[in-house]
N, C-alpha and C. Protein backbone atom coordinates (compact mmCIF):
# COMPACT_ATOMS: atom_id res chain seq x y z
N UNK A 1 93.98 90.66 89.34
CA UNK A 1 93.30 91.44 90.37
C UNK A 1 93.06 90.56 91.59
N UNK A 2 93.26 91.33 92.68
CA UNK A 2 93.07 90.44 93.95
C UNK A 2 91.76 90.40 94.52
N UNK A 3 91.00 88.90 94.73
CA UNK A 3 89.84 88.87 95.27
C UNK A 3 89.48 89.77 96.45
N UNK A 4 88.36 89.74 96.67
CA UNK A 4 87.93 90.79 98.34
C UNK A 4 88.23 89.34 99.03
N UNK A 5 88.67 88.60 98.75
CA UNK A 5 88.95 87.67 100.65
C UNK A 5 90.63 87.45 100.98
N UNK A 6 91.09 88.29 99.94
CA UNK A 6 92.10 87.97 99.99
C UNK A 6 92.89 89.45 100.49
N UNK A 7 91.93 90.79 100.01
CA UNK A 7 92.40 91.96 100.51
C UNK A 7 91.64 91.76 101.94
N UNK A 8 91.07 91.37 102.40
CA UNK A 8 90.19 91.40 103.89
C UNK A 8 91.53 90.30 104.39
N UNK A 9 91.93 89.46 104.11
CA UNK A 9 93.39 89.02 104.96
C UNK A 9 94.22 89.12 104.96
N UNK A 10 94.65 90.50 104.27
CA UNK A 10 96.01 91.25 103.82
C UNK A 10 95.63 92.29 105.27
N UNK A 11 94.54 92.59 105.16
CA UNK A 11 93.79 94.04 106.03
C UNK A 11 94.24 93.91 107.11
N UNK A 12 93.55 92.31 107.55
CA UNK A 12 93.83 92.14 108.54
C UNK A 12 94.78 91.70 109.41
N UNK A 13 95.77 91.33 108.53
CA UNK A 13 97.23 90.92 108.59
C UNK A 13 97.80 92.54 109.45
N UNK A 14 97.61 93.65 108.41
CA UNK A 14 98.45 94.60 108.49
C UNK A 14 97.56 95.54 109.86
N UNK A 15 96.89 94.89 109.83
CA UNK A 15 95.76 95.65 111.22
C UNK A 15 96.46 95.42 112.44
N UNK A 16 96.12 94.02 112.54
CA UNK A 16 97.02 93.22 113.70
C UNK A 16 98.32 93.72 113.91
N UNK A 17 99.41 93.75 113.13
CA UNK A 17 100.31 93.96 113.13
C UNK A 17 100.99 95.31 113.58
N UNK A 18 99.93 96.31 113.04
CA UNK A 18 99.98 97.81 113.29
C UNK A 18 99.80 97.92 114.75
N UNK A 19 98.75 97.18 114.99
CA UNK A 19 98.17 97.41 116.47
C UNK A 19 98.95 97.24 117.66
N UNK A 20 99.60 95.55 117.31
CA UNK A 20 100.33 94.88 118.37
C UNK A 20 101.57 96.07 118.53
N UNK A 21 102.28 96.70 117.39
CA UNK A 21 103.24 97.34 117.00
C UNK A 21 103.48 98.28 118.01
N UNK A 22 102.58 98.94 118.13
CA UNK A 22 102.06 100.63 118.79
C UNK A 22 101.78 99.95 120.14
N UNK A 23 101.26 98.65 120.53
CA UNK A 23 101.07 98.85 121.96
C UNK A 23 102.48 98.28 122.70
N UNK A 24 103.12 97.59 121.94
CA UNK A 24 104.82 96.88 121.99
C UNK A 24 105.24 98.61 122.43
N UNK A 25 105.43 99.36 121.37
CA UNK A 25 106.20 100.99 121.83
C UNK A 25 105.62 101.92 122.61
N UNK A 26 104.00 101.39 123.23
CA UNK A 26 103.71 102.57 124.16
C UNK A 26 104.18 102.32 125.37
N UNK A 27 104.57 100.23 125.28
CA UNK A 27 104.92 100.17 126.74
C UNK A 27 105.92 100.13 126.91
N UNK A 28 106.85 100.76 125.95
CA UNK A 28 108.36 100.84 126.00
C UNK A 28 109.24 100.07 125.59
N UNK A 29 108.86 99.31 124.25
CA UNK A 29 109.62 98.32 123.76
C UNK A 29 110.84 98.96 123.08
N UNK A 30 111.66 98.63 122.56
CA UNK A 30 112.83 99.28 121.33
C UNK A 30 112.18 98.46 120.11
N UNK A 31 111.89 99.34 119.29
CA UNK A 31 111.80 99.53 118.08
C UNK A 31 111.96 98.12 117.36
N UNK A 32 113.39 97.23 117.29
CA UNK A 32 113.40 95.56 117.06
C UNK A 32 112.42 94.66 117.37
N UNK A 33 112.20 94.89 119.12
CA UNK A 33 111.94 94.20 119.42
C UNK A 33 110.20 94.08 119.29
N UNK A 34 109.52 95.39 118.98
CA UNK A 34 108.84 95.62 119.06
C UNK A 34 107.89 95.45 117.26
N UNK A 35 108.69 95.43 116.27
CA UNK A 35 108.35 94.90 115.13
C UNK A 35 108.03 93.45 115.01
N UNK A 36 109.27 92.74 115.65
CA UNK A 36 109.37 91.59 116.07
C UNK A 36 108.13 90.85 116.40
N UNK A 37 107.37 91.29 117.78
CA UNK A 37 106.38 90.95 118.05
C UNK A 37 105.17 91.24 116.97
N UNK A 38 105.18 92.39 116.30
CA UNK A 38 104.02 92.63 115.72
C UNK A 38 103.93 91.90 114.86
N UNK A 39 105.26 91.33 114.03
CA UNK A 39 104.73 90.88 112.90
C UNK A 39 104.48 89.62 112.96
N UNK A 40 105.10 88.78 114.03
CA UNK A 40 104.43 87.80 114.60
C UNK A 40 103.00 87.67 114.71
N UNK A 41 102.94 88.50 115.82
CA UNK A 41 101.27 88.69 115.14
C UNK A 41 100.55 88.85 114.10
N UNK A 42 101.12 89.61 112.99
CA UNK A 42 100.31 89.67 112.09
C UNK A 42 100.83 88.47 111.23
N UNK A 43 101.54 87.76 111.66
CA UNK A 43 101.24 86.19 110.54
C UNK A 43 100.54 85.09 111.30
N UNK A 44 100.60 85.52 112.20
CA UNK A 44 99.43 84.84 112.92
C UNK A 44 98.08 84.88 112.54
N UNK A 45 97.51 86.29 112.57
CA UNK A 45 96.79 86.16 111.94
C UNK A 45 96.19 86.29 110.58
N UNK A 46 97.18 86.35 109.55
CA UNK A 46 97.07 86.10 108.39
C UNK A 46 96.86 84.49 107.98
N UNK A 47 97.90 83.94 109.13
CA UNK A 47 97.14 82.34 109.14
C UNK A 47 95.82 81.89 110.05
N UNK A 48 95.51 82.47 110.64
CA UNK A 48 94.33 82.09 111.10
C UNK A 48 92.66 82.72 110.05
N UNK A 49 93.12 83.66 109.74
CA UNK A 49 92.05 84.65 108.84
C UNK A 49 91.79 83.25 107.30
N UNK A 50 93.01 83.28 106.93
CA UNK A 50 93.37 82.25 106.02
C UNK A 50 92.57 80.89 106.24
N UNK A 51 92.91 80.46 107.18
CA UNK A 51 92.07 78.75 107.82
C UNK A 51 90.29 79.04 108.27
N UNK A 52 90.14 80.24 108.80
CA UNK A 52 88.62 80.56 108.58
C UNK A 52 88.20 80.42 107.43
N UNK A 53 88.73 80.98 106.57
CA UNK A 53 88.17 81.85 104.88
C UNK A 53 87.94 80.38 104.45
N UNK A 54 89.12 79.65 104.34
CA UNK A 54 89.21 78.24 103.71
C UNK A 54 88.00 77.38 104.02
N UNK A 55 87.86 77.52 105.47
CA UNK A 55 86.90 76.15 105.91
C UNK A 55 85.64 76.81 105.81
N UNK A 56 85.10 78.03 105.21
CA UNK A 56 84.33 78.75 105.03
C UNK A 56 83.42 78.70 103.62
N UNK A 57 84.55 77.97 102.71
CA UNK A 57 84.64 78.03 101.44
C UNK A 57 83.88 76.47 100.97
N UNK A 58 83.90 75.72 101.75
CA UNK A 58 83.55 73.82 101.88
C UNK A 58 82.06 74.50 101.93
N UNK A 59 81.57 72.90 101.03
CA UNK A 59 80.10 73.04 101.29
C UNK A 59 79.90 72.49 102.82
């Protein structure tokens, strides 16, 4: 079973990603190019969510 800090940086992985996605195609991206960016983003911040959680975790 997957911890809650680990579905809260899946979430937010796929949040980001959704988001960047939709504003890439409202401003007229093609579809490639426009995944492209999102999912960039969302490993972005799956690594940044990740390096919070971690240094969060230290006494």
């Amino acid at each position: 079973m997957l911890s809650e800090r680990t579905l809260l940086t899946f979430l937010c992985g796929i949040i980001a990603t959704a988001i960047i996605t939709g504003l890439m195609l409202a401003d007229g991206a093609t579809w490639p190019n426009a995944l492209i960016v999102g999912l960039g983003a969302g490993g972005g911040t799956l690594i940044g969510v990740t390096s919070l959680i971690s240094k969060s975790k230290r006494p």
